[in-house]
PDB file of N, CA and C in Angstrom:
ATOM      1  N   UNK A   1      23.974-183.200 -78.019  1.00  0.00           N
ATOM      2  CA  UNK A   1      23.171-184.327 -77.574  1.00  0.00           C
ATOM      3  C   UNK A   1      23.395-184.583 -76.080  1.00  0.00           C
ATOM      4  N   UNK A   2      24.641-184.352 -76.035  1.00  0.00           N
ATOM      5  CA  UNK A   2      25.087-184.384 -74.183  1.00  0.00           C
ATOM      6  C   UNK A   2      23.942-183.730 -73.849  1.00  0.00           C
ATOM      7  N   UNK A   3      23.721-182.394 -74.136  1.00  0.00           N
ATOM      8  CA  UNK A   3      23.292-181.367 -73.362  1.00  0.00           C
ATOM      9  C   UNK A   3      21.283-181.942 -73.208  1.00  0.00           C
ATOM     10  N   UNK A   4      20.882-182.605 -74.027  1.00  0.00           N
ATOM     11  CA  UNK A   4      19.605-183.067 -73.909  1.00  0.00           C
ATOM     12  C   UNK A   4      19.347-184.263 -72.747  1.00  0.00           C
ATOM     13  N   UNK A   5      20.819-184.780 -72.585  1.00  0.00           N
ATOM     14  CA  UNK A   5      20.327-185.796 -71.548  1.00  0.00           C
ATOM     15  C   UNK A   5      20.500-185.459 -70.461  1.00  0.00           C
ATOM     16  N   UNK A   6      21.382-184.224 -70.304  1.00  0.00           N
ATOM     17  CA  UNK A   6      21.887-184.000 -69.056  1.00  0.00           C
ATOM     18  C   UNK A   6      20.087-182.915 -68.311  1.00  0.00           C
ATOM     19  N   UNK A   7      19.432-182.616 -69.741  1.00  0.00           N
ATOM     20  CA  UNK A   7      18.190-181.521 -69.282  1.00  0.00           C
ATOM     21  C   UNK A   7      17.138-182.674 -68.846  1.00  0.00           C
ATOM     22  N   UNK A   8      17.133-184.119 -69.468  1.00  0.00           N
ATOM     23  CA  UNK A   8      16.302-185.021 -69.741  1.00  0.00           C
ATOM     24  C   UNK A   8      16.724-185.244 -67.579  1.00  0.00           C
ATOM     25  N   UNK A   9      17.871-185.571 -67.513  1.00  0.00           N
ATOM     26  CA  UNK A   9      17.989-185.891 -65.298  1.00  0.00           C
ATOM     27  C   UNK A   9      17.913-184.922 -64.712  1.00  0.00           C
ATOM     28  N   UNK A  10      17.860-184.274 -65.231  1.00  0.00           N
ATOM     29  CA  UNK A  10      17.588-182.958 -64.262  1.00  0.00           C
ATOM     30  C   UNK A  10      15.822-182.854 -64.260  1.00  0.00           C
ATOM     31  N   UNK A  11      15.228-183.310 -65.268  1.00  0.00           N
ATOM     32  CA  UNK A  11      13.945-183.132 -65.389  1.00  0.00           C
ATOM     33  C   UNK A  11      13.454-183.907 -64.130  1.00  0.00           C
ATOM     34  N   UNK A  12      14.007-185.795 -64.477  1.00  0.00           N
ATOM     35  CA  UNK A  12      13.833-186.495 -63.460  1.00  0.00           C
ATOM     36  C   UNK A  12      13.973-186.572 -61.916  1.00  0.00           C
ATOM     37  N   UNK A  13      15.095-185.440 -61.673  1.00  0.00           N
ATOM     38  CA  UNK A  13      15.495-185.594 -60.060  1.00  0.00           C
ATOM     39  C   UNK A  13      14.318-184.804 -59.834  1.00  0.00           C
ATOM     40  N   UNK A  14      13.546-183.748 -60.503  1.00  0.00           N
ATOM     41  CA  UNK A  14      12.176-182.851 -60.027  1.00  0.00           C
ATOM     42  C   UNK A  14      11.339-183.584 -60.083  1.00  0.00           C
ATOM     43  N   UNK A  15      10.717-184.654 -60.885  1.00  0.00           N
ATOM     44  CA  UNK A  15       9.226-185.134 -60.657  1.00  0.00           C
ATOM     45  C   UNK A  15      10.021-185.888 -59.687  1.00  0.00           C
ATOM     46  N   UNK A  16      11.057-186.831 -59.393  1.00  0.00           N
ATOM     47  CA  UNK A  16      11.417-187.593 -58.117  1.00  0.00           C
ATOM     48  C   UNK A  16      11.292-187.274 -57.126  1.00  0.00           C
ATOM     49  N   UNK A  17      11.334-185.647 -56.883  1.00  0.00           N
ATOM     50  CA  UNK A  17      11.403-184.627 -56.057  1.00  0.00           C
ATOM     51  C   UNK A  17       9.520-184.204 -55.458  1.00  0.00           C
ATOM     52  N   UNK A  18       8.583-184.116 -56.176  1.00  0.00           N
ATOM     53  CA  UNK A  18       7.630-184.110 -56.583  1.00  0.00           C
ATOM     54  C   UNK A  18       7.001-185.059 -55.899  1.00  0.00           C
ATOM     55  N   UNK A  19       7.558-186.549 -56.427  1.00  0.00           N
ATOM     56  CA  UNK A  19       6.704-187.811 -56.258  1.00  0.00           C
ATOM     57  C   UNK A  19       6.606-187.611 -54.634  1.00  0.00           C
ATOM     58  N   UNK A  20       7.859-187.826 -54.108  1.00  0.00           N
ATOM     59  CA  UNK A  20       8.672-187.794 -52.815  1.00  0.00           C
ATOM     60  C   UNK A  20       7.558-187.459 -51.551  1.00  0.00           C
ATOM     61  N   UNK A  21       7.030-186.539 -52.428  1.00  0.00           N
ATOM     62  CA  UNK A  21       6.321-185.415 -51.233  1.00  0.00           C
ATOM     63  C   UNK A  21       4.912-185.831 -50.721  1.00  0.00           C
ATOM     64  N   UNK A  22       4.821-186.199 -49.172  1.00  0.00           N
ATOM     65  CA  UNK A  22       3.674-186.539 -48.981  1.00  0.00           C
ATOM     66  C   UNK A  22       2.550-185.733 -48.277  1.00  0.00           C
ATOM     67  N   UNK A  23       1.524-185.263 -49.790  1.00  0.00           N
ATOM     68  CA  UNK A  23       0.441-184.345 -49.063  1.00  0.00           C
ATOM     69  C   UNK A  23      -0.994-185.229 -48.718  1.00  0.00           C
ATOM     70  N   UNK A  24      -1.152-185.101 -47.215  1.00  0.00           N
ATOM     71  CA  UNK A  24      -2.121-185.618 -46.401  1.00  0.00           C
ATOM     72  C   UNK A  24      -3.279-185.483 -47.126  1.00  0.00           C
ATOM     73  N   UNK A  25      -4.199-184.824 -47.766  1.00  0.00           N
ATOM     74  CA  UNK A  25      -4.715-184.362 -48.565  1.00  0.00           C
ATOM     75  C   UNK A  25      -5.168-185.676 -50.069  1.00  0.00           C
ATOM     76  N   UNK A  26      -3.944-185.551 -51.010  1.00  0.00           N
ATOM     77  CA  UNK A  26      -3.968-186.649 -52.008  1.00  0.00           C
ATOM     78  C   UNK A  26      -3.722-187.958 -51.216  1.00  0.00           C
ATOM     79  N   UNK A  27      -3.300-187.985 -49.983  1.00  0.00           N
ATOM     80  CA  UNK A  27      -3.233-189.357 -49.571  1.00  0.00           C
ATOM     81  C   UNK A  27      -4.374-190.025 -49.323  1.00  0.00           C
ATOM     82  N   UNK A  28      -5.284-188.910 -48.909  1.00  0.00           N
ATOM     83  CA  UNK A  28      -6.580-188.902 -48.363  1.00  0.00           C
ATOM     84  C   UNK A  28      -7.335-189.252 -49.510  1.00  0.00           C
ATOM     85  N   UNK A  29      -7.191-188.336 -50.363  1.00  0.00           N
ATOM     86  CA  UNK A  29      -8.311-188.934 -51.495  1.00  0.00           C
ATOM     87  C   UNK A  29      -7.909-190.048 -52.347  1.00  0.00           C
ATOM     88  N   UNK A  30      -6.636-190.467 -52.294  1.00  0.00           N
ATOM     89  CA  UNK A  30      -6.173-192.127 -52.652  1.00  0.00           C
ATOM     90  C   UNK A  30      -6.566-193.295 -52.263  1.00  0.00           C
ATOM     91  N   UNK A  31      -6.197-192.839 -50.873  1.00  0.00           N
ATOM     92  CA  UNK A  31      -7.246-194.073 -50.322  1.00  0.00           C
ATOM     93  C   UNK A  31      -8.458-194.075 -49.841  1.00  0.00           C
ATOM     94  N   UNK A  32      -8.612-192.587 -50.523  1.00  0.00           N
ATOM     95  CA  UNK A  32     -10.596-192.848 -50.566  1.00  0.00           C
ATOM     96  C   UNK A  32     -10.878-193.329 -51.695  1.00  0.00           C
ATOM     97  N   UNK A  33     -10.261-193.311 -52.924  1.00  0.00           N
ATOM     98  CA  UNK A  33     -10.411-193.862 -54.042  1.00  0.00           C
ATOM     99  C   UNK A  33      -9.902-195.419 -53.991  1.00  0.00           C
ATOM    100  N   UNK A  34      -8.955-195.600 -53.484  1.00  0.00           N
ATOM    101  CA  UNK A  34      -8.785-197.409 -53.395  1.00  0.00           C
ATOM    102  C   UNK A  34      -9.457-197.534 -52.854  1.00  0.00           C
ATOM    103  N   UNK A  35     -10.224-197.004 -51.698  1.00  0.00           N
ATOM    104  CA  UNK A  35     -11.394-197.714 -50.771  1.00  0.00           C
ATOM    105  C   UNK A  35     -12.593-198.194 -51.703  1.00  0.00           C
ATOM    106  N   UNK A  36     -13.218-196.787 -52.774  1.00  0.00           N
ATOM    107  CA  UNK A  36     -13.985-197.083 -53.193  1.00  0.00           C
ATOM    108  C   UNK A  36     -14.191-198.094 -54.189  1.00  0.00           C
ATOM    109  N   UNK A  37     -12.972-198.076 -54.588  1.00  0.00           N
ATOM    110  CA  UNK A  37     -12.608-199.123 -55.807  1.00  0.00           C
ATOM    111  C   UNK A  37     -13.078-200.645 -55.379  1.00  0.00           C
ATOM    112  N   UNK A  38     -12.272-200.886 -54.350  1.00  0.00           N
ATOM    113  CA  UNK A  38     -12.244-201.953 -53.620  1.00  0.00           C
ATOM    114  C   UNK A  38     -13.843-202.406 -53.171  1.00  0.00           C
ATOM    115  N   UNK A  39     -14.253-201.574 -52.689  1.00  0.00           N
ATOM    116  CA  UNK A  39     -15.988-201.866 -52.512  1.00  0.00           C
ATOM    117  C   UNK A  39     -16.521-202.151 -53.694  1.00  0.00           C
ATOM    118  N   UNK A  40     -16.235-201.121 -54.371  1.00  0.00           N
ATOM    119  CA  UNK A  40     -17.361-201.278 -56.266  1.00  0.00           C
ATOM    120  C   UNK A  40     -16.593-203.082 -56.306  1.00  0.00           C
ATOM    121  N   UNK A  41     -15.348-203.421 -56.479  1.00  0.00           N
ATOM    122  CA  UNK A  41     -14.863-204.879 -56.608  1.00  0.00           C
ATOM    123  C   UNK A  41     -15.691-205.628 -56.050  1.00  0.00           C
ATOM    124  N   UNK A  42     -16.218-205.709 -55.005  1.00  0.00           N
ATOM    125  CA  UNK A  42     -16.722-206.380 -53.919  1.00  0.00           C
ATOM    126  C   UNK A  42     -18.072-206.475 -54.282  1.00  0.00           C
ATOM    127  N   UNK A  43     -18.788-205.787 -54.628  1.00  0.00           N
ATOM    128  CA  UNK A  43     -19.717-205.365 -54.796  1.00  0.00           C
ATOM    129  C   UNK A  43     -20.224-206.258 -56.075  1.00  0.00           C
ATOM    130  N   UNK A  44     -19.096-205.950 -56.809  1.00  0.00           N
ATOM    131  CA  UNK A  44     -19.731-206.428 -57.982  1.00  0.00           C
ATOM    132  C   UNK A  44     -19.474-208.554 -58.151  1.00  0.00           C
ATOM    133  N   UNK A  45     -18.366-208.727 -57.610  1.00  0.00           N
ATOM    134  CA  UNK A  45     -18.608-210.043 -57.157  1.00  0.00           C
ATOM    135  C   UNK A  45     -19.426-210.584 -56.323  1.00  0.00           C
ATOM    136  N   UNK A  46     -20.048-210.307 -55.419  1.00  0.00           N
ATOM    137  CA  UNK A  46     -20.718-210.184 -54.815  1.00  0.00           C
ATOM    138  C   UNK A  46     -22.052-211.059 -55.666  1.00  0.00           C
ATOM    139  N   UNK A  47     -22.075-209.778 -56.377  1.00  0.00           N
ATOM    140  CA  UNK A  47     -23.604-209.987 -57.404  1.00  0.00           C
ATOM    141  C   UNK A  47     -23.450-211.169 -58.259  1.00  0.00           C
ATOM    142  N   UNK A  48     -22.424-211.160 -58.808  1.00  0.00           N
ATOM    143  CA  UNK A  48     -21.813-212.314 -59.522  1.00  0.00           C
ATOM    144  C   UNK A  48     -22.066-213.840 -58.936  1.00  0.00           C
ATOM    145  N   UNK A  49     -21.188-213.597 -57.730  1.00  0.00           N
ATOM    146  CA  UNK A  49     -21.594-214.628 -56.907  1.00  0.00           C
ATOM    147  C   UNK A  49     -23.318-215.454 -56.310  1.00  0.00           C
ATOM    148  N   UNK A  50     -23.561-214.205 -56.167  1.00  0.00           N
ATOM    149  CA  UNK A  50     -25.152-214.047 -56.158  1.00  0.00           C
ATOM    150  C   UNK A  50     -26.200-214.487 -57.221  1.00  0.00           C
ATOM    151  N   UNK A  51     -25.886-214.556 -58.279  1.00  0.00           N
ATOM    152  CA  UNK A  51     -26.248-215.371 -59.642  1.00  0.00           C
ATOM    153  C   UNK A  51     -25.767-216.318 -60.197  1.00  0.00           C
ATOM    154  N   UNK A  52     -24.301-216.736 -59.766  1.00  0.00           N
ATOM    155  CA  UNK A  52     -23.945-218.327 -59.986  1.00  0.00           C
ATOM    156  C   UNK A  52     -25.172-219.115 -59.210  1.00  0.00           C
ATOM    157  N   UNK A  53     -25.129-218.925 -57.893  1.00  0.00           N
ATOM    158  CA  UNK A  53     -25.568-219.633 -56.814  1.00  0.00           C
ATOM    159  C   UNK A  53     -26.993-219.282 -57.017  1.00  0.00           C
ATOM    160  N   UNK A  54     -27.972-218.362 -57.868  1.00  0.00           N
ATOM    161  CA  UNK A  54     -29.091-219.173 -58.211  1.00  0.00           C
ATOM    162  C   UNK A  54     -28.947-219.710 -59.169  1.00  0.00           C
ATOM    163  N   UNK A  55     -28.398-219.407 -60.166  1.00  0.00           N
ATOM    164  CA  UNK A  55     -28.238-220.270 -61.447  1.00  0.00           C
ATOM    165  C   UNK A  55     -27.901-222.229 -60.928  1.00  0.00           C
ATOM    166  N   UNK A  56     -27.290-222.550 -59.835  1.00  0.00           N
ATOM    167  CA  UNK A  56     -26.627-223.493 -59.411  1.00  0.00           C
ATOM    168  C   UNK A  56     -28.436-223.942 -59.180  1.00  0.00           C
ATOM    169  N   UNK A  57     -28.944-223.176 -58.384  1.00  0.00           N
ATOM    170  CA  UNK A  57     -30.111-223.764 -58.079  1.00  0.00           C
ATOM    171  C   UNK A  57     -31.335-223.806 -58.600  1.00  0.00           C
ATOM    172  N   UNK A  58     -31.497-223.112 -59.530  1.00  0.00           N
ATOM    173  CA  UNK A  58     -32.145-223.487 -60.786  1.00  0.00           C
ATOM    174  C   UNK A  58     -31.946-224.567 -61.326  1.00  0.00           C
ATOM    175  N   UNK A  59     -30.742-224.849 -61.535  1.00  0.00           N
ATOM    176  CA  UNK A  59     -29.947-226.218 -62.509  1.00  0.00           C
ATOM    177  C   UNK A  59     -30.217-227.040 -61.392  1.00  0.00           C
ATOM    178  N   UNK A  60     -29.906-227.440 -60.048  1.00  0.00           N
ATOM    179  CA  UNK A  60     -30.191-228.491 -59.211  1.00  0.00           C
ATOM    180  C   UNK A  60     -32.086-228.971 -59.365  1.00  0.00           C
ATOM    181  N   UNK A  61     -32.853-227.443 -59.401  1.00  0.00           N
ATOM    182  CA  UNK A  61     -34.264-228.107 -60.053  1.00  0.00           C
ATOM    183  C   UNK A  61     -34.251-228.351 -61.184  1.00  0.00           C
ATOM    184  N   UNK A  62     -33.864-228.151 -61.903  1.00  0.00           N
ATOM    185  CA  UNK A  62     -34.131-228.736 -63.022  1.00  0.00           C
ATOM    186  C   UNK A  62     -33.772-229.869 -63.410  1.00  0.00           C
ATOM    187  N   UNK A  63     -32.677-230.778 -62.417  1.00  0.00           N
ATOM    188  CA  UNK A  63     -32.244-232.134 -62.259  1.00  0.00           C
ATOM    189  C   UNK A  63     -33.387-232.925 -61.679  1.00  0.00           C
ATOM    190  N   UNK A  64     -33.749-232.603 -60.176  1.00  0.00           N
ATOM    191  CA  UNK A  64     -34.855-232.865 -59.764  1.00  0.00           C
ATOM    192  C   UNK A  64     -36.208-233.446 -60.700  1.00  0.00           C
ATOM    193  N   UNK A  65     -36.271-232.148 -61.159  1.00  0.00           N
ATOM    194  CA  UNK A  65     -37.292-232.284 -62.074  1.00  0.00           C
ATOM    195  C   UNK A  65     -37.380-233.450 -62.972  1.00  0.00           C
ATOM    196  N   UNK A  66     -36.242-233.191 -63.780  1.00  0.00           N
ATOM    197  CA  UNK A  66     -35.748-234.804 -64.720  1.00  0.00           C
ATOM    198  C   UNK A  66     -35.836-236.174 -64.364  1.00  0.00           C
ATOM    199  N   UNK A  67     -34.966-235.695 -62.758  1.00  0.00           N
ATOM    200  CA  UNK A  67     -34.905-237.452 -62.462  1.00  0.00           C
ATOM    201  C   UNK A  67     -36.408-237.820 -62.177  1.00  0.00           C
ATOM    202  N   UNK A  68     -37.284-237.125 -61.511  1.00  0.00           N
ATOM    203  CA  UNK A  68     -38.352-237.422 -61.804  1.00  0.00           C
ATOM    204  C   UNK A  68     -39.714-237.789 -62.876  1.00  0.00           C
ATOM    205  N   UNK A  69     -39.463-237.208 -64.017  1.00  0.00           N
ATOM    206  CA  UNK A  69     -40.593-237.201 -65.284  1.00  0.00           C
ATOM    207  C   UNK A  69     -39.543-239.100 -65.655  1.00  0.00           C
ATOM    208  N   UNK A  70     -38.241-238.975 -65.560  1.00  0.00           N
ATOM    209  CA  UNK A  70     -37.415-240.555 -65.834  1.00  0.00           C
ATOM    210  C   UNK A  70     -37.779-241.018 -65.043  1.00  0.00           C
ATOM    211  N   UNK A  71     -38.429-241.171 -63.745  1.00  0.00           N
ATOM    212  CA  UNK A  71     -38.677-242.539 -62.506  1.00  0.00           C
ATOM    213  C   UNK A  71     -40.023-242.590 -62.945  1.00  0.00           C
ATOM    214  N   UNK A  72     -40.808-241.726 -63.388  1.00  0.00           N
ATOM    215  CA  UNK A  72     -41.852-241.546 -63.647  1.00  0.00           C
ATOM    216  C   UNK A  72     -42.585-242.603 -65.540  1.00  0.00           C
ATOM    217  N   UNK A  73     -41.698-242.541 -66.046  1.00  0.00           N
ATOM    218  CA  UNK A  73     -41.610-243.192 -67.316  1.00  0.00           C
ATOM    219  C   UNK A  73     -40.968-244.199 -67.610  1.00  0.00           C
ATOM    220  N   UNK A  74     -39.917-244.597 -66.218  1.00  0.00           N
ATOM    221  CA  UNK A  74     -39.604-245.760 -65.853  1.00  0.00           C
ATOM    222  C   UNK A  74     -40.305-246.863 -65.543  1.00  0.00           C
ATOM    223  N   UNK A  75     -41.356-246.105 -64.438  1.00  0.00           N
ATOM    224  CA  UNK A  75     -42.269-246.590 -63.866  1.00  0.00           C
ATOM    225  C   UNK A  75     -43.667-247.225 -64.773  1.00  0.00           C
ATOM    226  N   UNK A  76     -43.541-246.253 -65.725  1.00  0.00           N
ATOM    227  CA  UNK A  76     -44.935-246.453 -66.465  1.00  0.00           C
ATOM    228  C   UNK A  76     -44.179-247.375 -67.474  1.00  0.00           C
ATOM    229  N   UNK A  77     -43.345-247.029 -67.915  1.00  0.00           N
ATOM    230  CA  UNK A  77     -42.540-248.403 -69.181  1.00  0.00           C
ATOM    231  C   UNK A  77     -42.848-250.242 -68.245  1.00  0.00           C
ATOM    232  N   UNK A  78     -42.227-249.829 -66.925  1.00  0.00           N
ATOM    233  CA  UNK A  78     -42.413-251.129 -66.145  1.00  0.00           C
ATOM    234  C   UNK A  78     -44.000-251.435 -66.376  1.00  0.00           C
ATOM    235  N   UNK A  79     -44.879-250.923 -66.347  1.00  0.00           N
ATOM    236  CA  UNK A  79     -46.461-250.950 -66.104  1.00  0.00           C
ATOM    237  C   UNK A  79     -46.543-251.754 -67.423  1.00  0.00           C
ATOM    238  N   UNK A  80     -46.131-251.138 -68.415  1.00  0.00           N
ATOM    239  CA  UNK A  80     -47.276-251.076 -69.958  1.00  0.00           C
ATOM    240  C   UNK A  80     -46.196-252.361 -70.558  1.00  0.00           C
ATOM    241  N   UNK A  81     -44.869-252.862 -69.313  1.00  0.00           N
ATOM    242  CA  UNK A  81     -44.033-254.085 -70.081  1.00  0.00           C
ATOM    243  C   UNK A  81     -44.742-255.011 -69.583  1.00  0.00           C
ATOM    244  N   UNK A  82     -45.292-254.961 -68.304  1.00  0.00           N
ATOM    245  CA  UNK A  82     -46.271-256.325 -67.820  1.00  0.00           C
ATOM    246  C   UNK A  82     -47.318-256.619 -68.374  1.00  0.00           C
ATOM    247  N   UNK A  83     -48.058-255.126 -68.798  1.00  0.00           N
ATOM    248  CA  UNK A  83     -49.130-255.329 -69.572  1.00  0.00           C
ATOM    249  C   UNK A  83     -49.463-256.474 -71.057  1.00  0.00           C
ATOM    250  N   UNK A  84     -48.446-255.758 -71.367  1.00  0.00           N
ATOM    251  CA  UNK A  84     -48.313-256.576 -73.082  1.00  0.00           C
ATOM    252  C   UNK A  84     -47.394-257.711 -73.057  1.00  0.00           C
TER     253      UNK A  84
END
């Protein structure tokens, strides 16, 4: 069992060995890939954002709208209370 752990760090000091190593190359396409990542993120909040903020303004007309047809039936309730 010794002998499995001692194969198990020896395994580790090589991918450590491995990790270690910096090729210009995968660095390159890393942070062409976080770049892109980071944009698609952006991107997609973005849009997100972009549809709260009509949704916000949709809902602000549609307040509009309300308080009006209510000043409007306010108005006419006042009319048809003098009437009768």
């Amino acid at each position: 069992m010794a002998e499995i752990k001692q194969d198990h760090k020896a395994d580790e000091s090589e991918n450590y060995a491995v990790g270690n190593s910096t090729d210009p190359k995968n660095m390159q396409e890393l942070t062409q890939y976080v770049q892109t990542l980071l944009q698609n993120m952006q991107d997609k909040f973005q849009s997100m954002s972009d549809q709260i903020i009509g949704r916000i303004d949709e809902m602000g007309n549609k307040i509009d709208d309300l308080e009006k047809n209510i000043a409007d039936l306010m108005t006419q309730a006042g009319v048809e209370g003098t009437d009768k």
